[in-house]
Protein backbone atom coordinates (compact mmCIF):
# COMPACT_ATOMS: atom_id res chain seq x y z
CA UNK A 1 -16.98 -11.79 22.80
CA UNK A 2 -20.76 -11.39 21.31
CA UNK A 3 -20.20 -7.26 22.00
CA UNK A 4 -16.89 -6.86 20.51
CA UNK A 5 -18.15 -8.64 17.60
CA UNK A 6 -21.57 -7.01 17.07
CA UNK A 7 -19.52 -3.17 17.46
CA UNK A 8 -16.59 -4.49 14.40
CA UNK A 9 -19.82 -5.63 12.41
CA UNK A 10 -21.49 -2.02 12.81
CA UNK A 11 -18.58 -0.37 12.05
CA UNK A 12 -15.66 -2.08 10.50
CA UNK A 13 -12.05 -0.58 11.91
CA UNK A 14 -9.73 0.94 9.33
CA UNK A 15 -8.17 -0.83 6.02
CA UNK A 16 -4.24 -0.14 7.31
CA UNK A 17 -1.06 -1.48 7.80
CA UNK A 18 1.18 -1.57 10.71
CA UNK A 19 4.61 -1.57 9.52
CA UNK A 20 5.83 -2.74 12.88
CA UNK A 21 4.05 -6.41 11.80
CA UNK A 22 6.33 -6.93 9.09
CA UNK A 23 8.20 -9.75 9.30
CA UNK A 24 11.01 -9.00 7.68
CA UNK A 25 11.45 -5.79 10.26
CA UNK A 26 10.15 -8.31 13.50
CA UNK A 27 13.37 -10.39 11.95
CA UNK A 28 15.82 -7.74 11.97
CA UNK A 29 15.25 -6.71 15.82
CA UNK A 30 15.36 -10.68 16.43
CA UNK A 31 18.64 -10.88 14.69
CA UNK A 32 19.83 -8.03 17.53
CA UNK A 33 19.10 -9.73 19.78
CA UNK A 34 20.74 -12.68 19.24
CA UNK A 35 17.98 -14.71 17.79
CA UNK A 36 18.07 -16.08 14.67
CA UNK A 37 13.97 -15.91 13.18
CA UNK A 38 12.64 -17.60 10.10
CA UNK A 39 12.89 -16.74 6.94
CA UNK A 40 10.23 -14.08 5.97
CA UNK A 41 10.67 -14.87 2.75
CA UNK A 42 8.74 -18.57 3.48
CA UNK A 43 7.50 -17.93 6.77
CA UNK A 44 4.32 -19.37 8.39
CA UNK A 45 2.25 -15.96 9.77
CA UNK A 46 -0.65 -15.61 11.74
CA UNK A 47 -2.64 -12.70 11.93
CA UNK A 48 -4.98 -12.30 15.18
CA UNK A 49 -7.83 -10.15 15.15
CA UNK A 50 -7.08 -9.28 11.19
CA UNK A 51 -10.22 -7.51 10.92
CA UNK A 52 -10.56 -6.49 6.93
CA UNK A 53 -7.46 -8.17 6.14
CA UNK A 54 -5.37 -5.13 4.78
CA UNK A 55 -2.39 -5.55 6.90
CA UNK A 56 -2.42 -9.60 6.50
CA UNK A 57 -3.27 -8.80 2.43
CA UNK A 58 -0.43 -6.41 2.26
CA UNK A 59 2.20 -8.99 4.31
CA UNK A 60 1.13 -12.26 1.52
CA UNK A 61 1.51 -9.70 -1.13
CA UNK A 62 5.38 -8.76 -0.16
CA UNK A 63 6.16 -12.03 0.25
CA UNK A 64 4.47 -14.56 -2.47
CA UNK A 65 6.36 -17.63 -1.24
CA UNK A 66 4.99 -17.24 2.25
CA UNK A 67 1.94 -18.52 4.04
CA UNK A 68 -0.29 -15.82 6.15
CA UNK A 69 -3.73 -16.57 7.87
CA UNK A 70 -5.63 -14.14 9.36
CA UNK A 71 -8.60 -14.27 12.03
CA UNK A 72 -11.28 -12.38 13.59
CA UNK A 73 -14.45 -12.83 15.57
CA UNK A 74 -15.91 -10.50 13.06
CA UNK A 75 -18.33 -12.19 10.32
CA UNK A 76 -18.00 -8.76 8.15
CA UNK A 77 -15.15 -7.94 8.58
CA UNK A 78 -13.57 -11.37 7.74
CA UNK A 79 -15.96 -11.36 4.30
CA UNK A 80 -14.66 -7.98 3.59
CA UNK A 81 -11.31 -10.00 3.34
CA UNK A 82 -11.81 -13.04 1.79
CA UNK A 83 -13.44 -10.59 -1.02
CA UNK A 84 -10.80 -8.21 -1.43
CA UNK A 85 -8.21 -11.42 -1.19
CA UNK A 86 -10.57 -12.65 -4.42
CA UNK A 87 -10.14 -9.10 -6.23
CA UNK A 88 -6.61 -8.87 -5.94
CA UNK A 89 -6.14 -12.83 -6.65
CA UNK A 90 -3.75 -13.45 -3.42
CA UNK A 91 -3.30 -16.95 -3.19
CA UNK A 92 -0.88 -17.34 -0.20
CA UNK A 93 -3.25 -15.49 2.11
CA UNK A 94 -6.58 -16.92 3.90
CA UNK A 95 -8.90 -15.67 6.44
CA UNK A 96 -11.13 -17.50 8.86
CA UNK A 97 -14.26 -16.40 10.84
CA UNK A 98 -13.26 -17.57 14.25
CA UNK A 99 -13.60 -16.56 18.25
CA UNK A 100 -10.04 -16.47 19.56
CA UNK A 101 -11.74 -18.65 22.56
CA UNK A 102 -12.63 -21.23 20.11
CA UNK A 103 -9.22 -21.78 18.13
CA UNK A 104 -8.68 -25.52 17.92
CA UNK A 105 -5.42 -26.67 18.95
CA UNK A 106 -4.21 -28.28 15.71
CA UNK A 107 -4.86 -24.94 13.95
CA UNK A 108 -1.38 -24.40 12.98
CA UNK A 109 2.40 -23.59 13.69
CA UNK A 110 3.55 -20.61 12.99
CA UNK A 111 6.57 -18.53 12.52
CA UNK A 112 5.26 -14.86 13.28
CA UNK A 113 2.21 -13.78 15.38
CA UNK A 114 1.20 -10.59 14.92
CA UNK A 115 -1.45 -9.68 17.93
CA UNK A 116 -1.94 -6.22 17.28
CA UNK A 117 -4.97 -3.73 18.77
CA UNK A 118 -6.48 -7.05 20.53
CA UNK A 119 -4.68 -7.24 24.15
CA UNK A 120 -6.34 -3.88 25.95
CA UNK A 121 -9.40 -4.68 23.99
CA UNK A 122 -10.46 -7.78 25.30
CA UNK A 123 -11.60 -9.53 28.48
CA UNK A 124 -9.05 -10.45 31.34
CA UNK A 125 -10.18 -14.08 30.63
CA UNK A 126 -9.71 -13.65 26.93
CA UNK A 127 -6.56 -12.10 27.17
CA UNK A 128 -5.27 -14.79 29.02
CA UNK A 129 -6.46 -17.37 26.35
CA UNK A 130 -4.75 -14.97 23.45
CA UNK A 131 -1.25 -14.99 25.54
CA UNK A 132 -2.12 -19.09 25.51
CA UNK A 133 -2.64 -19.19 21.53
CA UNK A 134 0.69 -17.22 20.85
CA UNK A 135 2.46 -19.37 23.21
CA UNK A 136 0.72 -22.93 21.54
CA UNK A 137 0.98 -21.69 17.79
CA UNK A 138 4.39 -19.91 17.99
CA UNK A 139 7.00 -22.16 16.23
CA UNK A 140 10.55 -23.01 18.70
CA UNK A 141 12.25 -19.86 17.09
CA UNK A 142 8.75 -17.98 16.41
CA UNK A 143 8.45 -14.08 16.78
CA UNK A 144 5.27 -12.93 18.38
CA UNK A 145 4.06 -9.16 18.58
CA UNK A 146 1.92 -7.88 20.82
CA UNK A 147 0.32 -4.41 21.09
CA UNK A 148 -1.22 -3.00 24.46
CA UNK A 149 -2.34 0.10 26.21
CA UNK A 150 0.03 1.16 29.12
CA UNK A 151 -0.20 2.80 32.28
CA UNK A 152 1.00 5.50 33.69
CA UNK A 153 0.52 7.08 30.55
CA UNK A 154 -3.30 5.76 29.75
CA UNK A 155 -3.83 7.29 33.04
CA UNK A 156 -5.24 10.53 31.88
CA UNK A 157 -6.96 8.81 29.17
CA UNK A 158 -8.98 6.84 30.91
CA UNK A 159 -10.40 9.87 32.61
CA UNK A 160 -10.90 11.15 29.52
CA UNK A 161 -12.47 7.77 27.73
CA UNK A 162 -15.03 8.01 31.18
CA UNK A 163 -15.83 11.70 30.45
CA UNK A 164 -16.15 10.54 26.92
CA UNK A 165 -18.52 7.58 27.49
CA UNK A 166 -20.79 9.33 29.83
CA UNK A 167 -21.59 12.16 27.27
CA UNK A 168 -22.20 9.75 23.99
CA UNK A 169 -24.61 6.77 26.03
CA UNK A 170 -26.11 4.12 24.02
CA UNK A 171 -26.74 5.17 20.05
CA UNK A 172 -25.28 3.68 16.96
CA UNK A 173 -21.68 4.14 16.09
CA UNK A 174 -21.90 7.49 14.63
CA UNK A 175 -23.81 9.24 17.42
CA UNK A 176 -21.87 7.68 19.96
CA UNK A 177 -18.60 9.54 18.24
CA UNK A 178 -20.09 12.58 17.62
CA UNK A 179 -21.28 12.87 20.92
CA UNK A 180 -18.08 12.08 22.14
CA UNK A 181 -16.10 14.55 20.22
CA UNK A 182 -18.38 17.45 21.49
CA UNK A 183 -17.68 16.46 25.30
CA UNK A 184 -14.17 16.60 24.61
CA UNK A 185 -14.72 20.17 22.83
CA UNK A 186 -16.92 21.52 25.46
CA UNK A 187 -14.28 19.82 28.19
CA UNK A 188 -11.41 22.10 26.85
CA UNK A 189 -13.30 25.08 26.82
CA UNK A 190 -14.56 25.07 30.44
CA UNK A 191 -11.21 23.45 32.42
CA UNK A 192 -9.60 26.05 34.07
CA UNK A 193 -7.62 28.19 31.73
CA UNK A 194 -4.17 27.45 32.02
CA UNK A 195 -4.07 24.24 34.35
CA UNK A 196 -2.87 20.90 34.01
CA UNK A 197 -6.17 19.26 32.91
CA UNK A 198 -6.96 21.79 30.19
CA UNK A 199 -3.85 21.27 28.62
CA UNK A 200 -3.91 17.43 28.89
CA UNK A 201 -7.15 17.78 27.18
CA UNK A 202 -6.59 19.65 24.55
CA UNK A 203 -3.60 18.04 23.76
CA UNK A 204 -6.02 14.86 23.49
CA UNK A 205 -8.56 17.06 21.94
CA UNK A 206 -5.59 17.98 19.06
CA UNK A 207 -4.47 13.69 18.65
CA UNK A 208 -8.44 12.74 18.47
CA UNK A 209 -9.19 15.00 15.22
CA UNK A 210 -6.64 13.03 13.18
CA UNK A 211 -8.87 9.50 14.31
CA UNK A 212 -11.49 8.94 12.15
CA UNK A 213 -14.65 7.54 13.70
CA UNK A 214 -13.66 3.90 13.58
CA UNK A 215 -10.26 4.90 14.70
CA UNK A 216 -12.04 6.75 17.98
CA UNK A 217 -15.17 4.06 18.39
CA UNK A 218 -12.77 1.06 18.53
CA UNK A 219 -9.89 2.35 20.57
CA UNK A 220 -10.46 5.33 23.40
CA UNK A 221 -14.61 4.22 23.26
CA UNK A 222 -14.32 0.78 23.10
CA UNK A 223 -16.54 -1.95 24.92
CA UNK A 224 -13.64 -2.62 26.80
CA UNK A 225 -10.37 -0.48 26.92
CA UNK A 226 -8.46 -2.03 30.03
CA UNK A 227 -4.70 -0.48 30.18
CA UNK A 228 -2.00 -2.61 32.29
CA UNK A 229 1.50 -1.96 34.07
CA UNK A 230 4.23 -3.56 32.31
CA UNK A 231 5.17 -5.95 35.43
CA UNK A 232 1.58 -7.58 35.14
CA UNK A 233 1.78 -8.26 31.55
CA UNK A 234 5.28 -9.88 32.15
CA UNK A 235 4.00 -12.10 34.56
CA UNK A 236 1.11 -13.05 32.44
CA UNK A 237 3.10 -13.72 29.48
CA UNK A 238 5.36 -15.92 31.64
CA UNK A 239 2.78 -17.51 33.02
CA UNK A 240 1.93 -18.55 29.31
CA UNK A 241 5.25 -19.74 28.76
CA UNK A 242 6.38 -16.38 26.90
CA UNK A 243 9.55 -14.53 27.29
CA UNK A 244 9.79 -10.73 26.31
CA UNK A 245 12.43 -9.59 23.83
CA UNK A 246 11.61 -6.18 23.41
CA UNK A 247 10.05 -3.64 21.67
CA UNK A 248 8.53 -3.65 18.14
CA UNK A 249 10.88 -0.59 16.92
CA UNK A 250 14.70 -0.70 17.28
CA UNK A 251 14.53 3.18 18.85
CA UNK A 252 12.25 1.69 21.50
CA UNK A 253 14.60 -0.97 22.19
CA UNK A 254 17.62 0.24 22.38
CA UNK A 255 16.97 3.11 24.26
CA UNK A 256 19.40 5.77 22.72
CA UNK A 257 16.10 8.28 23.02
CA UNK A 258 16.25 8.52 26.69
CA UNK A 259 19.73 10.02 26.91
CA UNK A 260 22.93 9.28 29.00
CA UNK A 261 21.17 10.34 32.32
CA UNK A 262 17.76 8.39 31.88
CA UNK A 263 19.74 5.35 31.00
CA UNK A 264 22.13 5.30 34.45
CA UNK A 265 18.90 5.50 36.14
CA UNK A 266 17.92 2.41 34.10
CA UNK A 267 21.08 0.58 34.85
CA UNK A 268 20.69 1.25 39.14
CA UNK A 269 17.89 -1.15 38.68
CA UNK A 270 19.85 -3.88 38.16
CA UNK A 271 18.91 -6.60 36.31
CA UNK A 272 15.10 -6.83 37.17
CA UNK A 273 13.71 -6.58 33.46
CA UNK A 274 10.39 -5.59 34.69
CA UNK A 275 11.50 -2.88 37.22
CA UNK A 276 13.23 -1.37 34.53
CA UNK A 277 10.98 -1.30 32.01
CA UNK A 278 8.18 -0.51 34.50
CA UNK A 279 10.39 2.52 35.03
CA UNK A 280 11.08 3.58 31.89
CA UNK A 281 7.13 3.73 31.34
CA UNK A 282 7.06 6.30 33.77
CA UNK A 283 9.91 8.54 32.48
CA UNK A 284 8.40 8.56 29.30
CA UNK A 285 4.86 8.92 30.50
CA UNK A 286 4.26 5.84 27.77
CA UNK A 287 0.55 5.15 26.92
CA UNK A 288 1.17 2.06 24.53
CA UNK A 289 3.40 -0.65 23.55
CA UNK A 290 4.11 -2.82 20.86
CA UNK A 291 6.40 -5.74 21.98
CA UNK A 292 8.03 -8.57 20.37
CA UNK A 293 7.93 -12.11 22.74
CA UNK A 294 9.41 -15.42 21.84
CA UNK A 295 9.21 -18.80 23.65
CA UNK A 296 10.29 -18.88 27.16
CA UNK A 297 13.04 -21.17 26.02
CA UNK A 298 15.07 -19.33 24.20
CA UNK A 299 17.83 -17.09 25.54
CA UNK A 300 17.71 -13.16 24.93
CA UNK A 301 20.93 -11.33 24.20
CA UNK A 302 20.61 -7.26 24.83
CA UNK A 303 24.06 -6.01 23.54
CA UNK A 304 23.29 -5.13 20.03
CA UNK A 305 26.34 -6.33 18.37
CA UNK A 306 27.03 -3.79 15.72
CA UNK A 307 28.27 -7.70 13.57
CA UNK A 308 24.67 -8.19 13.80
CA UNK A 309 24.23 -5.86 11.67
CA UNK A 310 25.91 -6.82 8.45
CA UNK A 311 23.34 -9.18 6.83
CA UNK A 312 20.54 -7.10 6.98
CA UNK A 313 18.99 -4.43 4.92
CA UNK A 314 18.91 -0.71 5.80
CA UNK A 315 17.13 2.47 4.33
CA UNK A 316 16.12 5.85 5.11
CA UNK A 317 13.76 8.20 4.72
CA UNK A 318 15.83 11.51 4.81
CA UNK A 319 16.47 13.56 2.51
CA UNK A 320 19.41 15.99 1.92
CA UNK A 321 18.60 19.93 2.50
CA UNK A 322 20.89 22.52 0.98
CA UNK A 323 23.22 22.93 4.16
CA UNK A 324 25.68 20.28 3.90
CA UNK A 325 25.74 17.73 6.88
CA UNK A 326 21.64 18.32 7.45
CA UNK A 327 18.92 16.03 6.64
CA UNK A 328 15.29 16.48 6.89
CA UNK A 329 12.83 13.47 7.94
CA UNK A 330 9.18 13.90 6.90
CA UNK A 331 8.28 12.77 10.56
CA UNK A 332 11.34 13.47 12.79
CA UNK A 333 12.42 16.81 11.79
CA UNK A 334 15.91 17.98 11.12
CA UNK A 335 19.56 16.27 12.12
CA UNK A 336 22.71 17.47 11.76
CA UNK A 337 25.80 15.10 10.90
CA UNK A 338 29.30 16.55 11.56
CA UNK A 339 31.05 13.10 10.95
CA UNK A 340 31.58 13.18 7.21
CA UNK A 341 31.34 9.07 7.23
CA UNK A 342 27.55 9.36 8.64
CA UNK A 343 26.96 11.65 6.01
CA UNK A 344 28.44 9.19 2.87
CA UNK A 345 26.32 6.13 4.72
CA UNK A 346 23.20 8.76 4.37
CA UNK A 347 23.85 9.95 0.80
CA UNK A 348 24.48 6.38 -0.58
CA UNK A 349 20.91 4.86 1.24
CA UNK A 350 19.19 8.14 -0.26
CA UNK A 351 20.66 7.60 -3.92
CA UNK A 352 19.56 4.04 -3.59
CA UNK A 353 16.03 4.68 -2.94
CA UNK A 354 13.51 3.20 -3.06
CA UNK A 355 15.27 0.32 -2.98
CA UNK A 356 17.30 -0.79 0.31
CA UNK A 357 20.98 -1.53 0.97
CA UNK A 358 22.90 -4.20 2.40
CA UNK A 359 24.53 -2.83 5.48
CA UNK A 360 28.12 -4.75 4.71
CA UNK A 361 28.02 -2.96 1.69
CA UNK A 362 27.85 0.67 2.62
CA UNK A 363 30.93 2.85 2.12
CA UNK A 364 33.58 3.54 4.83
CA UNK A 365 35.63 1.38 7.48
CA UNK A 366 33.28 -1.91 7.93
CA UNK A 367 33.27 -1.84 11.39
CA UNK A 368 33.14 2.14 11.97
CA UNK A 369 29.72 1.92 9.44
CA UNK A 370 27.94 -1.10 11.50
CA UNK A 371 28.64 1.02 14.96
CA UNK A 372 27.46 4.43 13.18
CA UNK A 373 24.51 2.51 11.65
CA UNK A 374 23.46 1.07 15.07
CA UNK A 375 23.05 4.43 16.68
CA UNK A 376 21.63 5.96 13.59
CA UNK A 377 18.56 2.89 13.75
CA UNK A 378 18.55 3.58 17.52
CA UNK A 379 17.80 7.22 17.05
CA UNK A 380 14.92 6.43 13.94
CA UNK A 381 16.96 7.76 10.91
CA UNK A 382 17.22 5.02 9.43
CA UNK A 383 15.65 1.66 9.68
CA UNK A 384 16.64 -1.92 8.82
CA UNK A 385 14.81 -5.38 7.50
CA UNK A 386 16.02 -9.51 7.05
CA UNK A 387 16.14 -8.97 3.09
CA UNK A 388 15.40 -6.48 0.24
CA UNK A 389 12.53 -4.37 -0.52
CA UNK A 390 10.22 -5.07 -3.21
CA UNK A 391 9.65 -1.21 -4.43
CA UNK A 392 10.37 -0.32 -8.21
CA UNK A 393 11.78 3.10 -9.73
CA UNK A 394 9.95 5.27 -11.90
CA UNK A 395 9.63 3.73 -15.45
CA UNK A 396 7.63 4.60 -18.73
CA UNK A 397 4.83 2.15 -17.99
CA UNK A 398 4.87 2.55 -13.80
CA UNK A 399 2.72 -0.52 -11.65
CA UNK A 400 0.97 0.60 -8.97
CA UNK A 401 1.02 -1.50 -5.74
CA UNK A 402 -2.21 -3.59 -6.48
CA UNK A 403 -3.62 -3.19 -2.97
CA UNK A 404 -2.82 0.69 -3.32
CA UNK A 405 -4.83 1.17 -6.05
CA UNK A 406 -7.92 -0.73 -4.32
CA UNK A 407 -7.88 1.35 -1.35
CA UNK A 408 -6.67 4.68 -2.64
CA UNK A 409 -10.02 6.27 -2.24
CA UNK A 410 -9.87 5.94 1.45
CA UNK A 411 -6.99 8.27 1.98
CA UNK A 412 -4.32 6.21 3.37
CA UNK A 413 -2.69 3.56 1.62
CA UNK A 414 0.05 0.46 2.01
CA UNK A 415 3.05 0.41 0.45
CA UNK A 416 5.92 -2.11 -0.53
CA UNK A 417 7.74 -1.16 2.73
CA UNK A 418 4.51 -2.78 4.63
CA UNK A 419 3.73 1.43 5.64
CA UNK A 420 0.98 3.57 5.73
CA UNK A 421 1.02 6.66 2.92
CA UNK A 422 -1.57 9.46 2.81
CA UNK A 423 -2.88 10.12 -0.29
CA UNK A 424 -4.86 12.90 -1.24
CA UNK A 425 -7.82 12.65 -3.79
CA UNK A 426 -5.59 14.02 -6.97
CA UNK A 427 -2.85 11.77 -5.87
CA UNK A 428 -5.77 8.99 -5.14
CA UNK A 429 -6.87 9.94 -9.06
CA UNK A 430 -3.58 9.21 -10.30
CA UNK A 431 -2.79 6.03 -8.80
CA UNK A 432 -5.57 4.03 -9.38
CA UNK A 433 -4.79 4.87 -13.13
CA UNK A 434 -1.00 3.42 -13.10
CA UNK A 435 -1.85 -0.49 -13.75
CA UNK A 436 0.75 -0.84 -16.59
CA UNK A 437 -1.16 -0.06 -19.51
CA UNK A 438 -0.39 3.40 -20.30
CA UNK A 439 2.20 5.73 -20.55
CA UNK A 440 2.85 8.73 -17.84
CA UNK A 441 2.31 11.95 -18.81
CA UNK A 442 4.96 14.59 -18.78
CA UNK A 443 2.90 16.63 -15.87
CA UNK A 444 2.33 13.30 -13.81
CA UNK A 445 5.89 12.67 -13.63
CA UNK A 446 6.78 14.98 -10.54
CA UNK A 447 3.38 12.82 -8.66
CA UNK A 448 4.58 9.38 -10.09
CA UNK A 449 8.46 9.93 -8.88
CA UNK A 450 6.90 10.84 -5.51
CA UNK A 451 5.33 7.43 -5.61
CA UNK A 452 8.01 5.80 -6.39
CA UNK A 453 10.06 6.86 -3.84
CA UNK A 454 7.26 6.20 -1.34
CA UNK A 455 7.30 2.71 -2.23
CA UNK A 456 3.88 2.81 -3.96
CA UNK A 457 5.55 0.96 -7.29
CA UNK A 458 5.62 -2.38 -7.81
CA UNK A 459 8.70 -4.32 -10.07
């Protein structure tokens, strides 16, 4: 592990969140499924491969009566945590400086595992001791998420990541990137104008200008960078004594994205869980995924249960246009409801916001609302979490979200919804300002009600 270590002390990888970690939302898909997760409100979480602590920071901070460790082989990395831990005074978090190949074995039960950005990353030997850890340190009814790269879609990038690594060669972090960005400039220009390759490229070439270096050095540059079929890491897993549940989002669960036809196909496979989803890879050309695993022992139900549904939170992030029936989603586009009861359970989770609502106590027939609401999560209009959010309204004396206001001059941001906001430096200006102690201006109200209903405010 001495490489991977010595590139995350050269250049540490991004101060971010991954929503899909929360708890509270790992919970919720759980509860779909038939299993009944801990608490998040007290829950035992382990971070693996935390690297400057942000998204384990972030998860203590949402949840004060809980208990989250994170790890990493990184020495700087894990300092830059423990210090920013110290600044913000989080005293249900902890990080510790350890090689995943070292863990002891009495290091802990816990009640989530988030693995995240560490399974394609790593040695085949190492991998196989992280599947190990989950599977020791994951509590009877622990949750467990693990991220990977995927074939066939990493296919094409690993042509690219080759092309990539041959241009850049040995240099410090910042050459190597900048050397790799102008191979993949200079690839798109001279493939053949109009054939597959130069529009797989550029399409590439457009995705790797949003990664900042970090982003670019640590993923499609890394040491190693080792995609795998979805059968192999099902066997490893069970090897380990893991069972998979499914996938990190509900959308990529239940499978309402591939339409009516794409889903018969699924259901010709039978029940082979690994055919299928082996298949499904390839009709979606996937490149990663993000998937929740629980002990072997426990028993996976795959109906979705609209009942399942009534305990838990739900919210959205639409908002109503000026055609009645249409919503607009900053990162999905534009629906269209024709059902008048979709469009009351929409209108009452946008008036509530920021805060979330119970899904038992949305308008409408009970039963008629949980079966809407289940299709609505499956499509990714609305989403859904094992108790309330902890996001405030706009008030006279507005809190910033502590860890917000640390990191605001980096760009992107966590919220109280355990997601990534982009700020931009005016907006970055104004929120490290909003600590309590003063009043908001009259022409910072229109910024300060945007954070609000970002989930930037604290209560």
């Amino acid at each position: 592990m001495s490489q991977i270590q010595e590139r995350y002390d050269a250049l540490a990888y991004p101060a971010r969140v991954t929503s899909a970690s929360e708890p509270a939302r790992m919970a919720a898909i759980a509860r779909m499924h038939g299993h009944a997760g801990a608490d998040p409100a007290t829950a035992r979480v382990l971070d693996i491969g935390c690297g400057v602590g942000t998204n384990a920071l972030n998860l203590a901070m949402l949840q004060p009566r809980s208990t989250v460790v994170g790890i990493d082989v990184s020495g700087v990395q894990i300092d830059a945590a423990k210090a920013a831990r110290q600044t913000l005074g989080v005293a249900n978090a902890r990080f510790e400086h350890v090689d995943l190949t070292q863990l002891p074995s009495d290091f802990g039960e816990f009640d989530y595992i988030v693995a995240h950005g560490l399974y394609a990353w790593i040695p085949d030997e190492v991998r196989q001791r992280l599947l190990a850890v989950v599977a020791q340190h994951l509590a009877p009814s622990g949750v467990a998420l693990i991220s990977y790269n995927i074939q066939p879609g990493w296919a094409f990038r690993s042509m690219a990541r080759e092309l990539m690594l041959r241009a850049s060669g040995p240099a410090e972090p910042e050459h190597v990137v900048a050397r790799a960005r102008e191979a993949l400039s200079d690839a798109v220009e001279t493939a053949p104008e109009h054939s597959a390759w130069r529009h797989a490229l550029a399409g590439l070439h457009a995705e790797v200008q949003d990664f900042s270096d970090a982003d670019l050095f640590h993923d499609l540059l890394a040491h190693v960078c080792e995609p795998v079929w979805f059968h192999q890491f099902h066997s490893a897993a069970g090897q380990a004594g893991l069972r998979y549940m499914g996938e990190s989002t509900f959308p990529e669960t239940a499978d309402l994205l591939l339409g009516n036809e794409r889903r018969a196909a699924l259901t010709e496979l039978g029940s082979d869980l690994a055919a299928r989803q082996t298949f499904k890879d390839a009709l979606l050309n996937r490149a990663f995924r993000s998937s929740l695993m629980v002990r072997a022992s426990n028993k996976i139900d795959s109906k979705y249960s609209p009942i399942r549904l009534q305990e838990l939170f739900v919210w959205t992030d639409l908002n109503r246009t000026d055609v009645a029936g249409r919503y607009l989603s900053p990162s999905r586009g534009a629906v269209t409801l024709s059902e008048p009861a979709l469009a009351r359970v929409l209108d009452t989770l946008i008036a509530a916001r920021p805060s979330a609502v119970l899904a038992r106590d949305l308008p409408g027939n009970p039963d008629a609302v949980l079966h809407n609401l289940v299709g609505l999560w499956g499509y990714g209009f609305v989403d859904a979490r094992v108790g309330q959010t902890r996001c405030a309204d706009l008030s006279a004396r507005p809190v910033a979200h502590s860890l917000a206001r640390l990191l605001c001059q980096t760009g992107v941001v966590p919220n109280r919804r355990h997601e990534s906001v982009n700020v931009d430096s005016e907006d970055a200006a104004l929120l490290a300002l909003l600590d309590g102690s003063r009043e908001v201006a009259a022409t910072e109200l229109e910024a300060v009600r945007r954070f609000a209903q970002a989930g930037l405010l604290t209560p």
